[in-house]
Protein backbone atom coordinates (compact mmCIF):
# COMPACT_ATOMS: atom_id res chain seq x y z
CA UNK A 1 34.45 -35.21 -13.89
CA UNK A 2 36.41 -38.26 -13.80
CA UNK A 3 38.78 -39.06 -10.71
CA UNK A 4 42.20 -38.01 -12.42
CA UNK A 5 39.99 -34.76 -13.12
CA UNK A 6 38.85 -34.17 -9.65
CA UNK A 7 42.55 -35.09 -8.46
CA UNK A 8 44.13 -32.38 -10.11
CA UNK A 9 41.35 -29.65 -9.40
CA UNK A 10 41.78 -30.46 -5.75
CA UNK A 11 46.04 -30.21 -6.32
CA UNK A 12 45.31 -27.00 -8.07
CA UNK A 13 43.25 -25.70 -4.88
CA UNK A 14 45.63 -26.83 -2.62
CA UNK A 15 47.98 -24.80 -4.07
CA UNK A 16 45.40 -21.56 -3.95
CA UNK A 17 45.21 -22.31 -0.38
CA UNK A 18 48.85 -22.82 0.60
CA UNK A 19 50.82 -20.57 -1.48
CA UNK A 20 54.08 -21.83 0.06
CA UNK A 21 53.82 -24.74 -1.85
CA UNK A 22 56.09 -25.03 -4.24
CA UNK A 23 55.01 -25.19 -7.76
CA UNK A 24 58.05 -27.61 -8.73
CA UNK A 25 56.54 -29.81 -6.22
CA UNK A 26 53.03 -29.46 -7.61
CA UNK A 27 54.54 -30.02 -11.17
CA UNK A 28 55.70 -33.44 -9.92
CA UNK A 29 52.60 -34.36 -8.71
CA UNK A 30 50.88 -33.71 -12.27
CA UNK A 31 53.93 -35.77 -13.89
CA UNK A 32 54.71 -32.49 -15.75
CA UNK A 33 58.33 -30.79 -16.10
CA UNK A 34 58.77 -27.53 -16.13
């Protein structure tokens, strides 16, 4: 896996973990608009 990979697996988890999260949020950590 490279880094960037690994990165967003582990933002991906993080949002398993911690539904609260919102996805918005996690969207602008990927650099992706919804």
């Amino acid at each position: 896996m490279t880094p960037e990979e690994l990165r967003t697996l582990t933002l991906f988890n993080t949002v398993e973990n911690s539904p609260e999260i919102n996805q918005r949020q996690l969207a602008q950590e990927l650099d992706v608009s919804l």
